[in-house]
C-alpha atoms as a PDB file:
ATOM      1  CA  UNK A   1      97.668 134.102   6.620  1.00  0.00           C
ATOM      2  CA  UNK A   2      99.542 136.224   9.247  1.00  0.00           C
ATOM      3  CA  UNK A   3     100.028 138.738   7.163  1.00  0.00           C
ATOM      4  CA  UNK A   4      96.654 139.240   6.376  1.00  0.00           C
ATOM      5  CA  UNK A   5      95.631 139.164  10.034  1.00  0.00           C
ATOM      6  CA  UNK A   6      97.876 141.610  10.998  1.00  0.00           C
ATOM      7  CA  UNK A   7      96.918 143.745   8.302  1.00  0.00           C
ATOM      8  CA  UNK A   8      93.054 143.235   9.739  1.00  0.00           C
ATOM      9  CA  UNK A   9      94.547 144.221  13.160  1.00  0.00           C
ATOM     10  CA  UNK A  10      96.003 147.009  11.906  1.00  0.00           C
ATOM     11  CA  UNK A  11      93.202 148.429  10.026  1.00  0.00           C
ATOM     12  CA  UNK A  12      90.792 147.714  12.758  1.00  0.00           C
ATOM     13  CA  UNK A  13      93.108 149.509  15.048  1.00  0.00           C
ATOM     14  CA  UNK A  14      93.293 152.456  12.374  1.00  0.00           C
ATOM     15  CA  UNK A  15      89.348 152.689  12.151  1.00  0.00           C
ATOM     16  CA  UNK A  16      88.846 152.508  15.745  1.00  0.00           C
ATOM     17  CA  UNK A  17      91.678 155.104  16.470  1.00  0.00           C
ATOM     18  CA  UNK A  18      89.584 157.231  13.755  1.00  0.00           C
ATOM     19  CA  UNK A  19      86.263 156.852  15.297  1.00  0.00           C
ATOM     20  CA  UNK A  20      87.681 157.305  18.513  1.00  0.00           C
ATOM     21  CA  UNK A  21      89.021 160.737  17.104  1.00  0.00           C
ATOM     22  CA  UNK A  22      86.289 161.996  15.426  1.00  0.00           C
ATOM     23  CA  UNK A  23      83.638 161.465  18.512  1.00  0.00           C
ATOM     24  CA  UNK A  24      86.040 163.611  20.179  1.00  0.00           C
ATOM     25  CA  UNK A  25      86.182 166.248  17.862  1.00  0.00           C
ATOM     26  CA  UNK A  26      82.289 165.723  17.966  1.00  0.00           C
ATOM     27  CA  UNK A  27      82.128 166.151  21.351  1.00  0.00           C
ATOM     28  CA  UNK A  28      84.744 169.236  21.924  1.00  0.00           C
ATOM     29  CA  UNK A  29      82.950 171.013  19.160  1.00  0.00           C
ATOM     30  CA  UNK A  30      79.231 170.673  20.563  1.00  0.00           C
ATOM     31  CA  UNK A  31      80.450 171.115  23.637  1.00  0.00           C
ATOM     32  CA  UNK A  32      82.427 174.044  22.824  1.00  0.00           C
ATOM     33  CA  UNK A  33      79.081 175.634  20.648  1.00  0.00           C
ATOM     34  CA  UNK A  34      77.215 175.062  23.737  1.00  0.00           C
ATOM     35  CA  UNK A  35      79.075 176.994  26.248  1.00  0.00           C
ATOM     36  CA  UNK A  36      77.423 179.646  27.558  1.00  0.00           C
ATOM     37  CA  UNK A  37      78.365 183.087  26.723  1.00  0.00           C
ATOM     38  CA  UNK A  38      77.657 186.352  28.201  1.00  0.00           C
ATOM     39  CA  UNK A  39      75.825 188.862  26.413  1.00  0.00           C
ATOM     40  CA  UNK A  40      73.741 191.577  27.606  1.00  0.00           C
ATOM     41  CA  UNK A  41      70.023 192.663  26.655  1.00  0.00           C
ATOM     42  CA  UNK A  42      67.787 196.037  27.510  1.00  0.00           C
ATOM     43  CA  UNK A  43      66.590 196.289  31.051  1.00  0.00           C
ATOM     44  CA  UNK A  44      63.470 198.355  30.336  1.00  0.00           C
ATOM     45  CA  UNK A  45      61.688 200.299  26.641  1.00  0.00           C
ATOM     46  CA  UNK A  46      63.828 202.536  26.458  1.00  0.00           C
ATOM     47  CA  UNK A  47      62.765 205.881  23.680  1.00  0.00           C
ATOM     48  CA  UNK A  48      65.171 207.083  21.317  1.00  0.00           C
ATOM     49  CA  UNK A  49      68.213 209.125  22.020  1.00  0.00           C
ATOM     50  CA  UNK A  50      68.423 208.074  25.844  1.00  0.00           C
ATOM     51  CA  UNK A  51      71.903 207.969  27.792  1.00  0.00           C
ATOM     52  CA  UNK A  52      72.560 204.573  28.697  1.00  0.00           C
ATOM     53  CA  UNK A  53      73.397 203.402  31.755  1.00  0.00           C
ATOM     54  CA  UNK A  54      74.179 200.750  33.822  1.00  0.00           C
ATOM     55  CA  UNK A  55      70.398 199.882  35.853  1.00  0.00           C
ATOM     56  CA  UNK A  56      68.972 199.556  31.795  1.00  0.00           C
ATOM     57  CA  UNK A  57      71.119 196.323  31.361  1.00  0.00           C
ATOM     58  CA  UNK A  58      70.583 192.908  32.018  1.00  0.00           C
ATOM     59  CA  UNK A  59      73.432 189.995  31.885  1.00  0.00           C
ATOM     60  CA  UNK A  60      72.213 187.254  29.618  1.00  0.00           C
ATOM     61  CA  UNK A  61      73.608 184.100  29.132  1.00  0.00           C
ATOM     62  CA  UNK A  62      72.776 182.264  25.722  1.00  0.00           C
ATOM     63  CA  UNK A  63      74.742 179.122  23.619  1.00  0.00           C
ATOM     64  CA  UNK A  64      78.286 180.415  22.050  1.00  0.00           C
ATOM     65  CA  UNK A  65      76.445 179.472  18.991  1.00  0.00           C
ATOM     66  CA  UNK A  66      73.851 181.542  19.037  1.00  0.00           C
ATOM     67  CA  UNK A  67      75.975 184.590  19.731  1.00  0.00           C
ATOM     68  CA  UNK A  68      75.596 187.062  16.778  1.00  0.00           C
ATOM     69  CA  UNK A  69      78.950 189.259  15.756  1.00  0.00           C
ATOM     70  CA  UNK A  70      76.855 192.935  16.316  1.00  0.00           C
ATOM     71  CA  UNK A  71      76.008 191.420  20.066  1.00  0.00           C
ATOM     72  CA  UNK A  72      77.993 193.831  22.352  1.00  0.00           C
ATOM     73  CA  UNK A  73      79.260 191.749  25.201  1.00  0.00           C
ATOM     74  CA  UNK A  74      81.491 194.068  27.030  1.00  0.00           C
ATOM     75  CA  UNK A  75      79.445 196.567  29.299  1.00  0.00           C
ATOM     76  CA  UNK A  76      81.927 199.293  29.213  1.00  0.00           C
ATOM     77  CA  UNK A  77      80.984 199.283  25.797  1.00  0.00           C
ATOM     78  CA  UNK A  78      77.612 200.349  26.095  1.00  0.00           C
ATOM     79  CA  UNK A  79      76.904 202.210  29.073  1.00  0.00           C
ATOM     80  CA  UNK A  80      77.450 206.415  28.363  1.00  0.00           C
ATOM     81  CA  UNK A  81      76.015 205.755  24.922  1.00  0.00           C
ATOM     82  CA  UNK A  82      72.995 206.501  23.375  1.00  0.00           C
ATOM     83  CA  UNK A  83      70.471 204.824  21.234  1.00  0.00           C
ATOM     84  CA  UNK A  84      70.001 205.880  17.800  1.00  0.00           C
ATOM     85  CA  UNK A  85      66.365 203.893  17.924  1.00  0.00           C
ATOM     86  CA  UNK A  86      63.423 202.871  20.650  1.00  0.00           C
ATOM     87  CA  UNK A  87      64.996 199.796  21.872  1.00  0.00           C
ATOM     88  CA  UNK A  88      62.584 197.323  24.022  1.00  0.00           C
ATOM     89  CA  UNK A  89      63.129 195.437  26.954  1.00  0.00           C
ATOM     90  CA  UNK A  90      64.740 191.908  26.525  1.00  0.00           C
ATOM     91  CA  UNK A  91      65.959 193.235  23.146  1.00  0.00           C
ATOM     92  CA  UNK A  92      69.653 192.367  22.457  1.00  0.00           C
ATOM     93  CA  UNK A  93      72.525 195.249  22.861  1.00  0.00           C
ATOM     94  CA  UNK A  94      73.792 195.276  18.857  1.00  0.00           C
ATOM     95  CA  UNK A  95      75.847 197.635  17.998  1.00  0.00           C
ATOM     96  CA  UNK A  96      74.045 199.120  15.263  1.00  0.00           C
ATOM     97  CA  UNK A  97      71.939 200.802  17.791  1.00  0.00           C
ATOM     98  CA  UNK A  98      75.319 202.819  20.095  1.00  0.00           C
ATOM     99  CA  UNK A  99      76.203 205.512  18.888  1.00  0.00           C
ATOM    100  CA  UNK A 100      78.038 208.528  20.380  1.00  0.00           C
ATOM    101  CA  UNK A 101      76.169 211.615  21.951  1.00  0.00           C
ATOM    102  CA  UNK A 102      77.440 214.022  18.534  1.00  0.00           C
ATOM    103  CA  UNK A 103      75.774 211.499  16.299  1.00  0.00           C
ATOM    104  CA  UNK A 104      72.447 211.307  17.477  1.00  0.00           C
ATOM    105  CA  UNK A 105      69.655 212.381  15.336  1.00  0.00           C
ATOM    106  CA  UNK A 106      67.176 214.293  17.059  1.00  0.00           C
ATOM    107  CA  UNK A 107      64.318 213.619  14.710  1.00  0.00           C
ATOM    108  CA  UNK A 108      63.670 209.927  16.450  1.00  0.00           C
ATOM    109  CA  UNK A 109      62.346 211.640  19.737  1.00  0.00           C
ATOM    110  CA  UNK A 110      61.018 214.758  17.783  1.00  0.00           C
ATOM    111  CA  UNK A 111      57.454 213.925  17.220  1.00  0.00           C
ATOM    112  CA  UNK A 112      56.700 215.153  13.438  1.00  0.00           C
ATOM    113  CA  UNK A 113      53.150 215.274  13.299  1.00  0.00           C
ATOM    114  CA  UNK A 114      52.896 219.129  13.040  1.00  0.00           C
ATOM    115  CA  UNK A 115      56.026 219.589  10.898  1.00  0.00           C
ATOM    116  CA  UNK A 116      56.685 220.023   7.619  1.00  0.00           C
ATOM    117  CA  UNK A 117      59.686 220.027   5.268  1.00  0.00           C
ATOM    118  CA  UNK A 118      60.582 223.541   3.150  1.00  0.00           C
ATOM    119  CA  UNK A 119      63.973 223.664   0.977  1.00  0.00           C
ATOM    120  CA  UNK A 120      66.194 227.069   0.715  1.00  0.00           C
ATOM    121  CA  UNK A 121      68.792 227.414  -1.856  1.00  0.00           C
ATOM    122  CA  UNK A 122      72.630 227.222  -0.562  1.00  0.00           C
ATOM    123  CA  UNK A 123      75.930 227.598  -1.053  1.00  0.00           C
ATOM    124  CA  UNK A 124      79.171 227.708   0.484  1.00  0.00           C
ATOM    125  CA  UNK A 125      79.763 231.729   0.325  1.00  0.00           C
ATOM    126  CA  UNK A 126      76.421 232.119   2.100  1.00  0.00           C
ATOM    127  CA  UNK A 127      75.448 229.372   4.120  1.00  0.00           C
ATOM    128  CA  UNK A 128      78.157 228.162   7.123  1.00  0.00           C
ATOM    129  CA  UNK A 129      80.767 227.822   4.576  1.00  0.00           C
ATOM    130  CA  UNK A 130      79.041 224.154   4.084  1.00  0.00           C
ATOM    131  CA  UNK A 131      79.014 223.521   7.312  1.00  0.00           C
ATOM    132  CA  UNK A 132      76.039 221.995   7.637  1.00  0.00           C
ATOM    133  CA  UNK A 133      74.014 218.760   8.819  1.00  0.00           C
ATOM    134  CA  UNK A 134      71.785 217.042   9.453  1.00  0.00           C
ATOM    135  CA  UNK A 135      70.217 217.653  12.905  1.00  0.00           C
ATOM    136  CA  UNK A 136      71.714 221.024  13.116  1.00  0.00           C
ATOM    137  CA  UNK A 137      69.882 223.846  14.867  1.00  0.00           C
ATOM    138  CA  UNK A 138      70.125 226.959  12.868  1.00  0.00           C
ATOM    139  CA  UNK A 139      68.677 230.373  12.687  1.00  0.00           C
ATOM    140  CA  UNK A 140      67.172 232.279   9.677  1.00  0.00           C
ATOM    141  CA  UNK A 141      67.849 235.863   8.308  1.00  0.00           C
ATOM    142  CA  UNK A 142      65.733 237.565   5.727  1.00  0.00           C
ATOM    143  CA  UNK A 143      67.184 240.056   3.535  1.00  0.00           C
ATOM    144  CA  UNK A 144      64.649 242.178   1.969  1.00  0.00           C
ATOM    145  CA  UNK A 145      64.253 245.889   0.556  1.00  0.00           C
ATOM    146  CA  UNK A 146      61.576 248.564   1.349  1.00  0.00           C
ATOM    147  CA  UNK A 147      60.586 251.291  -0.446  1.00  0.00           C
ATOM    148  CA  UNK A 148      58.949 254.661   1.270  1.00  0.00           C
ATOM    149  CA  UNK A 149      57.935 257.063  -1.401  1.00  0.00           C
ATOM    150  CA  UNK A 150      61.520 257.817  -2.856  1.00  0.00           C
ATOM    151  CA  UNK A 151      62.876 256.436  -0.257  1.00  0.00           C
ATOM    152  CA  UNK A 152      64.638 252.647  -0.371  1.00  0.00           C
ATOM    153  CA  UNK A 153      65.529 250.395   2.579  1.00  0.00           C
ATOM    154  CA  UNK A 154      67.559 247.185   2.422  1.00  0.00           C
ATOM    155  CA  UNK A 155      67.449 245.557   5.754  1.00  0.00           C
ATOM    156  CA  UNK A 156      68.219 242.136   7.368  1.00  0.00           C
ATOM    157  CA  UNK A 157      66.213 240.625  10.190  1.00  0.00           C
ATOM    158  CA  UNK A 158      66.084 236.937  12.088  1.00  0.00           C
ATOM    159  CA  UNK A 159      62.812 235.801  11.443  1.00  0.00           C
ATOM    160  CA  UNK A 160      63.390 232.138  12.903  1.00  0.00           C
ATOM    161  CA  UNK A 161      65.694 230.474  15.632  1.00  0.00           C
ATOM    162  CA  UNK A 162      66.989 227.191  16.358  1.00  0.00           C
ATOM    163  CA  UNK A 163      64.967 225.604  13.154  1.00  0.00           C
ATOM    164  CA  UNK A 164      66.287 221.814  12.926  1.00  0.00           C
ATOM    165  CA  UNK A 165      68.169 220.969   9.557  1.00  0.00           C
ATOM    166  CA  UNK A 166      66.076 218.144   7.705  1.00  0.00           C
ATOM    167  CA  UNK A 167      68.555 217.430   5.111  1.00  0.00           C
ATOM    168  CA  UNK A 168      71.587 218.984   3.464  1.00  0.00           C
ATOM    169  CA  UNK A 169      71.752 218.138  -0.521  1.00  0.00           C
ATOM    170  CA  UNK A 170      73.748 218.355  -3.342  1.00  0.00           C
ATOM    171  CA  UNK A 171      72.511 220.000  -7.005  1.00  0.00           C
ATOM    172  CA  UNK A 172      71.960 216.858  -8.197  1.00  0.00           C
ATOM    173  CA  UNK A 173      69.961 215.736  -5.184  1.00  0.00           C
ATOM    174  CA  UNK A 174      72.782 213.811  -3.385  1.00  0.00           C
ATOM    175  CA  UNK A 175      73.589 214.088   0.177  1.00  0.00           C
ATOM    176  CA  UNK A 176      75.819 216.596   0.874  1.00  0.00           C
ATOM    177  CA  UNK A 177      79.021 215.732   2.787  1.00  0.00           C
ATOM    178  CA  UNK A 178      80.465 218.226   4.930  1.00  0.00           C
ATOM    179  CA  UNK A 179      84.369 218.777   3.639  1.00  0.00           C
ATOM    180  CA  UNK A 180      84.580 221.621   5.791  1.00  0.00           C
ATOM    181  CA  UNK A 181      86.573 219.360   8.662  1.00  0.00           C
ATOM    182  CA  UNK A 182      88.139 216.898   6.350  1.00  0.00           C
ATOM    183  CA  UNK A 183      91.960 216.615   6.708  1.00  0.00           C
ATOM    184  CA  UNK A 184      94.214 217.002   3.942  1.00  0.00           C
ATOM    185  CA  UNK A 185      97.115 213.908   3.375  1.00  0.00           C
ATOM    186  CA  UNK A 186      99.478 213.512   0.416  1.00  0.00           C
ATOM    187  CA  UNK A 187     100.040 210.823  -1.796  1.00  0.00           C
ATOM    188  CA  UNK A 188     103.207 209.143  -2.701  1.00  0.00           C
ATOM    189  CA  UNK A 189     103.247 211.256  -6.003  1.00  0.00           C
ATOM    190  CA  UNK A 190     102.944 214.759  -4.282  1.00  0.00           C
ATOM    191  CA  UNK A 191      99.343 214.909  -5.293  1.00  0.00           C
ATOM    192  CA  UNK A 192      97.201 216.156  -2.440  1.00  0.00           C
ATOM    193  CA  UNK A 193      94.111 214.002  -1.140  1.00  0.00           C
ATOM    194  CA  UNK A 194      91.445 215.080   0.740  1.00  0.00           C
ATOM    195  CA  UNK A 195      90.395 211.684   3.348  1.00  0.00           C
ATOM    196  CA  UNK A 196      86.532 212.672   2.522  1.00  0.00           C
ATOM    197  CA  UNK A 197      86.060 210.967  -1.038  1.00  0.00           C
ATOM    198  CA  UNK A 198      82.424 211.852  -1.717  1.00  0.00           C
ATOM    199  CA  UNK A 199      82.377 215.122  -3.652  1.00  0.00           C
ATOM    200  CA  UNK A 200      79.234 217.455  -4.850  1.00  0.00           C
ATOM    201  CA  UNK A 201      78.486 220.968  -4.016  1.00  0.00           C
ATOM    202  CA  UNK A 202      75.919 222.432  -1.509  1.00  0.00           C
ATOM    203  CA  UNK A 203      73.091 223.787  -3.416  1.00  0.00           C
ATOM    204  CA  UNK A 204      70.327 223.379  -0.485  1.00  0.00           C
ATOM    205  CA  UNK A 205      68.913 223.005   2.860  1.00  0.00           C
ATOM    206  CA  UNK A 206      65.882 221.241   4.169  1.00  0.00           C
ATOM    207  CA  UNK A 207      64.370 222.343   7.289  1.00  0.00           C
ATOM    208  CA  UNK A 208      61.783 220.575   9.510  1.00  0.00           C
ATOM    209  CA  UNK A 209      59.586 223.501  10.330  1.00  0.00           C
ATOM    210  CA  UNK A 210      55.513 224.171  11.242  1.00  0.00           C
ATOM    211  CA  UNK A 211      53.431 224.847   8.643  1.00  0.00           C
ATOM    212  CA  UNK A 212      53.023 228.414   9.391  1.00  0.00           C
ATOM    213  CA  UNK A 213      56.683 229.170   9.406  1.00  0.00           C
ATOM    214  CA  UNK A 214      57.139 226.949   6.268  1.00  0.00           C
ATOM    215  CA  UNK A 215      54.441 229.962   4.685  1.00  0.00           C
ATOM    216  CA  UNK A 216      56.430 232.316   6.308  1.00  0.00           C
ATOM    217  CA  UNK A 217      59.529 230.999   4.313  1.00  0.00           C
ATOM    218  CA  UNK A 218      57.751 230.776   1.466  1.00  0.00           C
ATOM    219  CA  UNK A 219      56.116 234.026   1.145  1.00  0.00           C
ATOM    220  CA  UNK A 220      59.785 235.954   1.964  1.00  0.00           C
ATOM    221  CA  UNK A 221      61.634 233.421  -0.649  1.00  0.00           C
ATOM    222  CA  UNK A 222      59.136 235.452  -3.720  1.00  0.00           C
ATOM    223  CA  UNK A 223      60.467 238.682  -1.744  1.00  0.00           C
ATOM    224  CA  UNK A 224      63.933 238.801  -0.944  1.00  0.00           C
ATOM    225  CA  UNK A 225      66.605 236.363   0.405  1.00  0.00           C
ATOM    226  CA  UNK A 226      66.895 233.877   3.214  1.00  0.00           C
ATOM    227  CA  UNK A 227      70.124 233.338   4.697  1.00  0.00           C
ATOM    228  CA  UNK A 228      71.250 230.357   7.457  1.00  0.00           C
ATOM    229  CA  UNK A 229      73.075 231.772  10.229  1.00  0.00           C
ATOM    230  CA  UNK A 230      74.874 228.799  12.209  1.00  0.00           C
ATOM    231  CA  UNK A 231      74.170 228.338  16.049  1.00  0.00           C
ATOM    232  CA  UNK A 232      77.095 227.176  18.851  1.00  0.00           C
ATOM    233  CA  UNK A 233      75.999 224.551  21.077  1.00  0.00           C
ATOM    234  CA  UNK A 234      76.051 227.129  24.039  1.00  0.00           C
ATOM    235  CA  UNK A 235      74.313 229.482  21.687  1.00  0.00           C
ATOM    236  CA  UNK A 236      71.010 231.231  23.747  1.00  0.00           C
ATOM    237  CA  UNK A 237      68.250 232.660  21.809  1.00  0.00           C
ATOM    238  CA  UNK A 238      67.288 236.796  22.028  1.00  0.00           C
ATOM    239  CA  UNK A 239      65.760 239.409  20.444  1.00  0.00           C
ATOM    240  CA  UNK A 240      67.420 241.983  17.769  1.00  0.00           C
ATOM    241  CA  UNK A 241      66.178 245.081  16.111  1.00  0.00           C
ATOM    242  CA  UNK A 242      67.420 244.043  12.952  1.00  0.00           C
ATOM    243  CA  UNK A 243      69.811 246.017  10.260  1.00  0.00           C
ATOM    244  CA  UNK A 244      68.795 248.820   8.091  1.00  0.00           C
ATOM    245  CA  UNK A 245      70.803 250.382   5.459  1.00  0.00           C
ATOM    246  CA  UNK A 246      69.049 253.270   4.081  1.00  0.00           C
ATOM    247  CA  UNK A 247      69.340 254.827   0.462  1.00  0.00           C
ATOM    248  CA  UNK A 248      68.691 258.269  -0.097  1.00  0.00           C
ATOM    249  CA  UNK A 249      69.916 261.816   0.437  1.00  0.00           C
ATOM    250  CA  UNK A 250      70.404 261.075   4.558  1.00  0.00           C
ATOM    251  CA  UNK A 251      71.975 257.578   4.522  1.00  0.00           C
ATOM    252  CA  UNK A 252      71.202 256.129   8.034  1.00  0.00           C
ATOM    253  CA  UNK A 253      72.469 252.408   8.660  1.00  0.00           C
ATOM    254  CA  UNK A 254      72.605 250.399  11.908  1.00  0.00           C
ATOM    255  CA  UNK A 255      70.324 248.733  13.848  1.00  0.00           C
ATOM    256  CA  UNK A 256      66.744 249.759  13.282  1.00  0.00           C
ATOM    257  CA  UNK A 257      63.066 248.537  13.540  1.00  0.00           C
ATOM    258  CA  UNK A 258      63.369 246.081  11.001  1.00  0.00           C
ATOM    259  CA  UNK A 259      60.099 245.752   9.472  1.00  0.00           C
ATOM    260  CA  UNK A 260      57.991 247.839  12.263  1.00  0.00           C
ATOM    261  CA  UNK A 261      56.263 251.397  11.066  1.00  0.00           C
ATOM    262  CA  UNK A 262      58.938 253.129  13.555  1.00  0.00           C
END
C-alpha cells in the first residue's frame, strides 16, 4: 500500500511539475510573440523614384508576431534610398521597394501616355559593345546615302537624343544581360567562368519614343541604317552638322550639312 502511494505522490508530483512547465513555456512564448517591435512605415504618398529621407518615416510599433521578414526595421537602412514604386502613407518599409539610385527605372515616374515602343536591330560591333539597358538614355545616328545626278553621298547624322531604352533583347526574344562588366574567375580545373551565367546575344533594342519619332525611325529603317550611340551621365545635348563622305571625281568628306540643300 505504501508503495503504491508513493508512486501516486510521485506521479502527481511529475504531472504537476509538467503542467507547471508547460504554462510557463505558454506564457514566455505569448509573451515573447507579443512584445512589441519596432518597425517603420511611410510618412506621406510618396511617387516613384523619390530619395528617401528621414521626415517620410514614421516609427511603428506592432506584435513581434506580426513582424514580416521584408519589414526593414533599421532606419539607416532606408533613408538615401529610393523607391522603385508609389508607396502610400502608413504603408510598411519592405524591402522589395529600396533600391539603390543606379537601379531605378525611370519609366515609373515617366508618364507613357504619348509614347510608344519601336525596335532597332543590334549587335555588339555596332551598338555600345552590348552595353546596354534598360532605362538607358541614348542617342540615334542615321546612316544613309544620297545621290545628286552622278553624284553619291553617304553621310551620318543624329536624328534623336537622350531616347530612353525600353528593353534590350536577345534573338530569341530573351532579355538580354549585359556581360560587358562581368568579371572573369577560374575554376578548380583551369576552365575559365564568367560570374554572369545567363547567355544569348544582343540582336535588338526597344525604345520608348513619341509617335512621330517612332515614324521617323521607321521611315529611315526602309532607307538606310540606325545606329545607338551611348550617352555619359554628364553627357549635354548639342547640335552637329553631321558627316559627309562624298563619291565622285572631287572626294570631299568631313562635316557637312547633313541632309540640308547646302
Amino acid at each position: 500500500m505504501k508503495s503504491k502511494k508513493g508512486k501516486g505522490i510521485a506521479m502527481t508530483f511529475f504531472t504537476g511539475g509538467f503542467v507547471a512547465l508547460f504554462v510557463g513555456f505558454v506564457f514566455y512564448y505569448t509573451q515573447n510573440e507579443i512584445k512589441p517591435v519596432t518597425v517603420y512605415e511611410f510618412a506621406r504618398d510618396i511617387p516613384a523614384n523619390t530619395e528617401i529621407a528621414a521626415s517620410d518615416l514614421k516609427a511603428v510599433t506592432i506584435p513581434k508576431s506580426a513582424v514580416k521578414e521584408n519589414m526593414v526595421r533599421n532606419p539607416k537602412m532606408i533613408i538615401g534610398k529610393y523607391n522603385n514604386t508609389k508607396v502610400f502613407t502608413g504603408e510598411f518599409v519592405i524591402k522589395e521597394n529600396l533600391v539603390e539610385k543606379d537601379k531605378v527605372d525611370p519609366f515609373e515616374s515617366i508618364d507613357l501616355t504619348k509614347l510608344r515602343k519601336i525596335t532597332i536591330p543590334a549587335s555588339y560591333e555596332t551598338t555600345i559593345g552590348g552595353n546596354i539597358k534598360r532605362g538607358d538614355t541614348v542617342d540615334l545616328i542615321y546612316i544613309g546615302e544620297v545621290s545628286k545626278g552622278e553624284k553619291r553621298f553617304t553621310y551620318a547624322k543624329t536624328i534623336m537624343k537622350d531616347v530612353l531604352v525600353w528593353e534590350v533583347n536577345t534573338g530569341d526574344g530573351y532579355k538580354y544581360v549585359d556581360r560587358s562588366q562581368s568579371v572573369k574567375g577560374t575554376k578548380p580545373g583551369g576552365e575559365d567562368i564568367n560570374t554572369n551565367t545567363e547567355s544569348g546575344d544582343l540582336a535588338s533594342v526597344t525604345l520608348a519614343v513619341t509617335l512621330d519619332q517612332a515614324e521617323e525611325i521607321a521611315s529611315r529603317m526602309e532607307t538606310g541604317e540606325i545606329r545607338v550611340v551611348g550617352r555619359f551621365e554628364e553627357s549635354q545635348d548639342y547640335e552637329s552638322a553631321g558627316y559627309i563622305i562624298g563619291d565622285y571625281e572631287k572626294i570631299f568628306t568631313g562635316s557637312g550639312n547633313a541632309e540640308t540643300d547646302k
